[in-house]
N, C-alpha and C. Protein backbone atom coordinates (compact mmCIF):
# COMPACT_ATOMS: atom_id res chain seq x y z
N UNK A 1 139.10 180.70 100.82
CA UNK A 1 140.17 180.14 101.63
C UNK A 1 140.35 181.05 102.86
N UNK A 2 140.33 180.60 103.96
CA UNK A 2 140.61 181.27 105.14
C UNK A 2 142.12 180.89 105.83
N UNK A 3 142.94 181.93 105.67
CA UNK A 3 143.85 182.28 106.32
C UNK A 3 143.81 182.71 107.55
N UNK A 4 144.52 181.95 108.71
CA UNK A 4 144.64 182.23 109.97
C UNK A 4 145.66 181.72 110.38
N UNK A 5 146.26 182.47 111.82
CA UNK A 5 147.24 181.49 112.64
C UNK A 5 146.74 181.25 114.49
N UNK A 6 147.65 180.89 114.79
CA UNK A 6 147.06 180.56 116.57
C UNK A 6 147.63 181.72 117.25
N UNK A 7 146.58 182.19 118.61
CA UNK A 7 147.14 183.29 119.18
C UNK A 7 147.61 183.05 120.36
N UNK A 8 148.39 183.50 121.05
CA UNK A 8 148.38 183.22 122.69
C UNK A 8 148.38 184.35 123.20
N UNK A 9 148.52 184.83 124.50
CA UNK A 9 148.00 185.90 125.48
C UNK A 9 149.72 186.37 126.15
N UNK A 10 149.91 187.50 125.60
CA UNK A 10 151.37 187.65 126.22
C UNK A 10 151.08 189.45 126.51
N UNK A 11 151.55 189.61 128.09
CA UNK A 11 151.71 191.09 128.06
C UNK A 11 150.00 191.77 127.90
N UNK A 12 148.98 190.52 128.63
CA UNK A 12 147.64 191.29 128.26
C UNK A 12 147.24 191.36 126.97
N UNK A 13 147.93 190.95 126.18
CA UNK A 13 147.39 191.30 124.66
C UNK A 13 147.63 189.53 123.85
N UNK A 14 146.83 189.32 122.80
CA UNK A 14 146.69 188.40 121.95
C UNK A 14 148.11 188.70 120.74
N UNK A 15 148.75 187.75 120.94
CA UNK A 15 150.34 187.34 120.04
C UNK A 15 150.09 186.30 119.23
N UNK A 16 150.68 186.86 117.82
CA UNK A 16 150.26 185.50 116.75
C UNK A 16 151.53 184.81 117.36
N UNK A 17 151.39 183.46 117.11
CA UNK A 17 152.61 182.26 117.59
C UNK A 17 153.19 182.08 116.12
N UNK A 18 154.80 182.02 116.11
CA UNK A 18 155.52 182.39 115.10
C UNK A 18 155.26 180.93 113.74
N UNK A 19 155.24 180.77 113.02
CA UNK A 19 154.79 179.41 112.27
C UNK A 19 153.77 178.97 112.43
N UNK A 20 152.44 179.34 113.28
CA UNK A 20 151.53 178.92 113.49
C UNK A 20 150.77 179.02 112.31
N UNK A 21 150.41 179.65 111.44
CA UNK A 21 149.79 179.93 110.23
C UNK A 21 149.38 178.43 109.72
N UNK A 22 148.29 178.65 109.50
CA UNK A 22 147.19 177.47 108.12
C UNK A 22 146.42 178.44 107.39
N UNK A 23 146.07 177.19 106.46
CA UNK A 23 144.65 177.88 105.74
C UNK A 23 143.82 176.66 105.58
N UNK A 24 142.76 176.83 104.95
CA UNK A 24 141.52 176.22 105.05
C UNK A 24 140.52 176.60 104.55
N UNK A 25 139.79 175.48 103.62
CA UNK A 25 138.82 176.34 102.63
C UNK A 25 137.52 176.37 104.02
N UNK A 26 136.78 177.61 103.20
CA UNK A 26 135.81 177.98 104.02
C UNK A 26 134.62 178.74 102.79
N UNK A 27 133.36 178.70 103.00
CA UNK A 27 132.40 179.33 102.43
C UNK A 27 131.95 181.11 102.96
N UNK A 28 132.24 181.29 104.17
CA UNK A 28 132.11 181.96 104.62
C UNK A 28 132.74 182.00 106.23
N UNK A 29 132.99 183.34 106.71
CA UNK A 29 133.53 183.11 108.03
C UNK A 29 132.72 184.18 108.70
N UNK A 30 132.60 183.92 110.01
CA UNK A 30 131.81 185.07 110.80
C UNK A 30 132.95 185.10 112.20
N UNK A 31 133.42 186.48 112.26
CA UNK A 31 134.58 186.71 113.49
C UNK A 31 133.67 187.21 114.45
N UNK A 32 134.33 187.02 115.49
CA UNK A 32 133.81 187.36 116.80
C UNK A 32 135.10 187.89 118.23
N UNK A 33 135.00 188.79 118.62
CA UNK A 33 136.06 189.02 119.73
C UNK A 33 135.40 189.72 121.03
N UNK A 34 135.96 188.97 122.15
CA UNK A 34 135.19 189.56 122.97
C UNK A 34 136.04 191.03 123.88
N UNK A 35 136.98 190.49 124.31
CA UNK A 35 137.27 191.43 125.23
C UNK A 35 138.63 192.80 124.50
N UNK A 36 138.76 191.45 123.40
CA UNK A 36 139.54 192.67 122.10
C UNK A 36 139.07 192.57 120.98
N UNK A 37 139.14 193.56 120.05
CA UNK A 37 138.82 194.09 119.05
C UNK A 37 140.16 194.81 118.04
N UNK A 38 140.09 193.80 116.87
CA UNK A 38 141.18 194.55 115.89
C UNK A 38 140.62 195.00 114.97
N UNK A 39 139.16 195.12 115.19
CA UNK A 39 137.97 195.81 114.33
C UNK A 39 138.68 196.96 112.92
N UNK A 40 138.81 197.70 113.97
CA UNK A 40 139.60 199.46 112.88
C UNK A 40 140.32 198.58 112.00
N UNK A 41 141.55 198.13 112.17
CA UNK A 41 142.85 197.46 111.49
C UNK A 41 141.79 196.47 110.50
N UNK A 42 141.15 195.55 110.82
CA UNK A 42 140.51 194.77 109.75
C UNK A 42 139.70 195.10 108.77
N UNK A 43 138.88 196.66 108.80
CA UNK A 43 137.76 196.95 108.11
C UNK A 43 139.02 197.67 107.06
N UNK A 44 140.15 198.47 107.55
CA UNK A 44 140.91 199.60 106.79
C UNK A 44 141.80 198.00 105.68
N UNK A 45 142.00 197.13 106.05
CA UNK A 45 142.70 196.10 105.43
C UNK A 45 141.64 195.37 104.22
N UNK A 46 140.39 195.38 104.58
CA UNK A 46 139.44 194.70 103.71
C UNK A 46 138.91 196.22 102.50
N UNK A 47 139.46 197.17 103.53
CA UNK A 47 138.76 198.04 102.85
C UNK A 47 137.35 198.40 102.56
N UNK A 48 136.64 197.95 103.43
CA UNK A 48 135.12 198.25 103.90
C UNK A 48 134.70 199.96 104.28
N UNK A 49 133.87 200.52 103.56
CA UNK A 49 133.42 201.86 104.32
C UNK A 49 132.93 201.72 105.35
N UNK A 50 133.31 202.78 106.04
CA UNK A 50 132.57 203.08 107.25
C UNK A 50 131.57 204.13 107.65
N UNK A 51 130.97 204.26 108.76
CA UNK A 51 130.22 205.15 109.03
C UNK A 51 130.73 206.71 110.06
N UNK A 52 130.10 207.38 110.37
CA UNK A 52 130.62 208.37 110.93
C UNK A 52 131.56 208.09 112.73
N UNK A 53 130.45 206.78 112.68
CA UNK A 53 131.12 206.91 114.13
C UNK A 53 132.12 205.72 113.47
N UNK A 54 132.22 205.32 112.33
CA UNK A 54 134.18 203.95 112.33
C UNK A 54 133.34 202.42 112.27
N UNK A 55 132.10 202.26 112.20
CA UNK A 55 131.48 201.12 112.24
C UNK A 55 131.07 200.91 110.49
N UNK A 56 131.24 199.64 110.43
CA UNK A 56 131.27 199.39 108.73
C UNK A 56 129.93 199.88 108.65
N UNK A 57 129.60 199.89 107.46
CA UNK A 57 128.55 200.77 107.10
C UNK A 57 128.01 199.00 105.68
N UNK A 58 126.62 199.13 106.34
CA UNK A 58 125.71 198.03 105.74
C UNK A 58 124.16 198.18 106.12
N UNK A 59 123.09 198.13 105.10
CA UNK A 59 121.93 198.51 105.59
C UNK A 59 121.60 197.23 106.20
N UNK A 60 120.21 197.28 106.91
CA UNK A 60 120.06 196.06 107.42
C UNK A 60 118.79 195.70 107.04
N UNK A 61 118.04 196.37 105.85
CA UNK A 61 117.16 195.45 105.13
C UNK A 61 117.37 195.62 103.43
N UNK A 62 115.98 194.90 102.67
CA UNK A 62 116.02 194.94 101.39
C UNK A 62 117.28 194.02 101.11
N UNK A 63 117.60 193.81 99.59
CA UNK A 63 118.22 193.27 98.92
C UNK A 63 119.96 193.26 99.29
N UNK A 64 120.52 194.07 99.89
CA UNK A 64 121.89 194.39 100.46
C UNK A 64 121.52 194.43 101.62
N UNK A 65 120.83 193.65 102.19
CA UNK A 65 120.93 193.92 104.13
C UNK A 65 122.28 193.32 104.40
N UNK A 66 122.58 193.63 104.91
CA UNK A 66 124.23 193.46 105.72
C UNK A 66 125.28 193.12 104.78
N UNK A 67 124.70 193.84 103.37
CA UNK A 67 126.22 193.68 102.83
C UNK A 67 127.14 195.15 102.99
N UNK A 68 128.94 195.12 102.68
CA UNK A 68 129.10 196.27 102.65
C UNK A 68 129.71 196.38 101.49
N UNK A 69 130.59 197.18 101.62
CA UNK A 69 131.44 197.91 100.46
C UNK A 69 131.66 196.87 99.61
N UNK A 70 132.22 195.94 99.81
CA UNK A 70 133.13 195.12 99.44
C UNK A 70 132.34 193.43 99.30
N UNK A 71 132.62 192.92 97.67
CA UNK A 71 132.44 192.02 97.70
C UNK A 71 132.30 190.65 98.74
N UNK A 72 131.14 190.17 99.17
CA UNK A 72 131.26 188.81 99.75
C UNK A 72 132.01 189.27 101.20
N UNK A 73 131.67 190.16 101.37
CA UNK A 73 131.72 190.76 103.01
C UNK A 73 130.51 191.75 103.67
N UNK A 74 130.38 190.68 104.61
CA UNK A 74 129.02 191.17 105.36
C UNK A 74 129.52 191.58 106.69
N UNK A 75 128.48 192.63 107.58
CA UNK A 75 128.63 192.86 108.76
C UNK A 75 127.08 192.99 109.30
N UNK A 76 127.53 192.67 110.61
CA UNK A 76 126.25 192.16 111.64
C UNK A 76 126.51 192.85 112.91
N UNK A 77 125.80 192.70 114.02
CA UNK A 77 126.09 192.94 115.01
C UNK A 77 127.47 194.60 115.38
N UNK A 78 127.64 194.29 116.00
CA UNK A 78 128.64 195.33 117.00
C UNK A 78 129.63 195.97 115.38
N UNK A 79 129.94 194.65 114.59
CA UNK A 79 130.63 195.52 113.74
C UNK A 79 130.00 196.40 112.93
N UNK A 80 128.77 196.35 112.89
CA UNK A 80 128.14 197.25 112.21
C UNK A 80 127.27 198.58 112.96
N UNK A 81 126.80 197.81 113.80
CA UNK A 81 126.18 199.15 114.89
C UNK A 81 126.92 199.90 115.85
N UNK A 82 128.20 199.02 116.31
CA UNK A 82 129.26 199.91 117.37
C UNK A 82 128.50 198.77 118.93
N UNK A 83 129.46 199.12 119.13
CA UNK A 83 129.23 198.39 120.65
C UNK A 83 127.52 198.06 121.61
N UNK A 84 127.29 197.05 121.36
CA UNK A 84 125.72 196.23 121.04
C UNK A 84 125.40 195.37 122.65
N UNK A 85 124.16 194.65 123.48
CA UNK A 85 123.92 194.04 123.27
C UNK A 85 123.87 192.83 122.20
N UNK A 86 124.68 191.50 123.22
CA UNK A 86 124.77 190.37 122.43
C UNK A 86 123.44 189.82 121.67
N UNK A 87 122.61 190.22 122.20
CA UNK A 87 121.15 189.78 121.25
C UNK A 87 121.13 190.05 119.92
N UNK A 88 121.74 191.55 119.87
CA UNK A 88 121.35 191.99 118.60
C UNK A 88 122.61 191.18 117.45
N UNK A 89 123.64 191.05 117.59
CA UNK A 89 124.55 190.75 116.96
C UNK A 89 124.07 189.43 116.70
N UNK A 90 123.84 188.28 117.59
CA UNK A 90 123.20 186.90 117.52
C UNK A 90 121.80 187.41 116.14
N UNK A 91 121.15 188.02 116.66
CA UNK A 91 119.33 188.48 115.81
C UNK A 91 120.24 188.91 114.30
N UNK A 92 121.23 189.97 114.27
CA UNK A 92 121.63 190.18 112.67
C UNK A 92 122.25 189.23 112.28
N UNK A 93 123.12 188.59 112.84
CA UNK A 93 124.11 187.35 112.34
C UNK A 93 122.84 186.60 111.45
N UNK A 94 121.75 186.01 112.73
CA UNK A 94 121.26 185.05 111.97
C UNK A 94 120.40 185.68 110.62
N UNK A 95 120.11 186.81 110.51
CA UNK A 95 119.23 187.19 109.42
C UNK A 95 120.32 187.94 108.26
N UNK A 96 121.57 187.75 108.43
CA UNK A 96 122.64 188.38 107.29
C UNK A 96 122.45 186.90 106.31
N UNK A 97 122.33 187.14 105.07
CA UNK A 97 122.08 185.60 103.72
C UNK A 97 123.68 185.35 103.85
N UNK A 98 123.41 183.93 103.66
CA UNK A 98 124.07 182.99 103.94
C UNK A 98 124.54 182.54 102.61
N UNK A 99 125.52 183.77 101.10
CA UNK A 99 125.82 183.93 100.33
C UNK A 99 126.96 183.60 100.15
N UNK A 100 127.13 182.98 98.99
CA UNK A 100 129.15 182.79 98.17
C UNK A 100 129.03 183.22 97.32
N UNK A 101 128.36 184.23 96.52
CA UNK A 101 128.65 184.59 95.56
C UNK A 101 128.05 185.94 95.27
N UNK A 102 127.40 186.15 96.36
CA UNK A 102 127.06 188.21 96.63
C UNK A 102 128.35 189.07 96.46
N UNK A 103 127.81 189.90 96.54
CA UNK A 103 128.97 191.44 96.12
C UNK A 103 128.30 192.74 96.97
């Protein structure tokens, strides 16, 4: 189930809108942000390890390629390598398995 609400742009920064909240089943979700990042706050909330430089920590081959710490949570791209070329994030996205029931 994916929990989310709607954001709007107040003061330069992204504001959840008050009641906006849904949910919605989902198999998997893949986030993306461009010009902000609540990266830190989301990995310390999922509780994902990280690496030395704060980037989740996931190998990117063999049997656990892009899984991390944490059950049925994968990382790709920028969240895993730190600030990327969009190629590469597009190139890991598409080669992270496309799992519901990994760990």
């Amino acid at each position: 189930m994916l929990r989310a609400a709607r954001l709007e742009w107040k003061d330069g920064k992204p504001q959840e809108v008050p009641g906006s909240q849904f949910e919605m089943p989902a198999t998997w979700c893949c986030w993306r942000w461009a010009s902000f990042s609540p990266l830190q706050s989301m990995l310390e909330e999922f509780g994902v390890q990280k690496d030395a430089r704060g980037n989740a920590r996931a190998d990117t081959d063999g049997p656990r390629a892009y899984v991390t710490s944490v059950p049925k949570v994968f990382a790709a791209g920028d969240v895993r390598r730190g600030q990327s070329l969009v190629v590469w994030a597009i190139r890991e996205a598409a080669s992270a398995p496309a799992r519901s029931t990994s760990s």
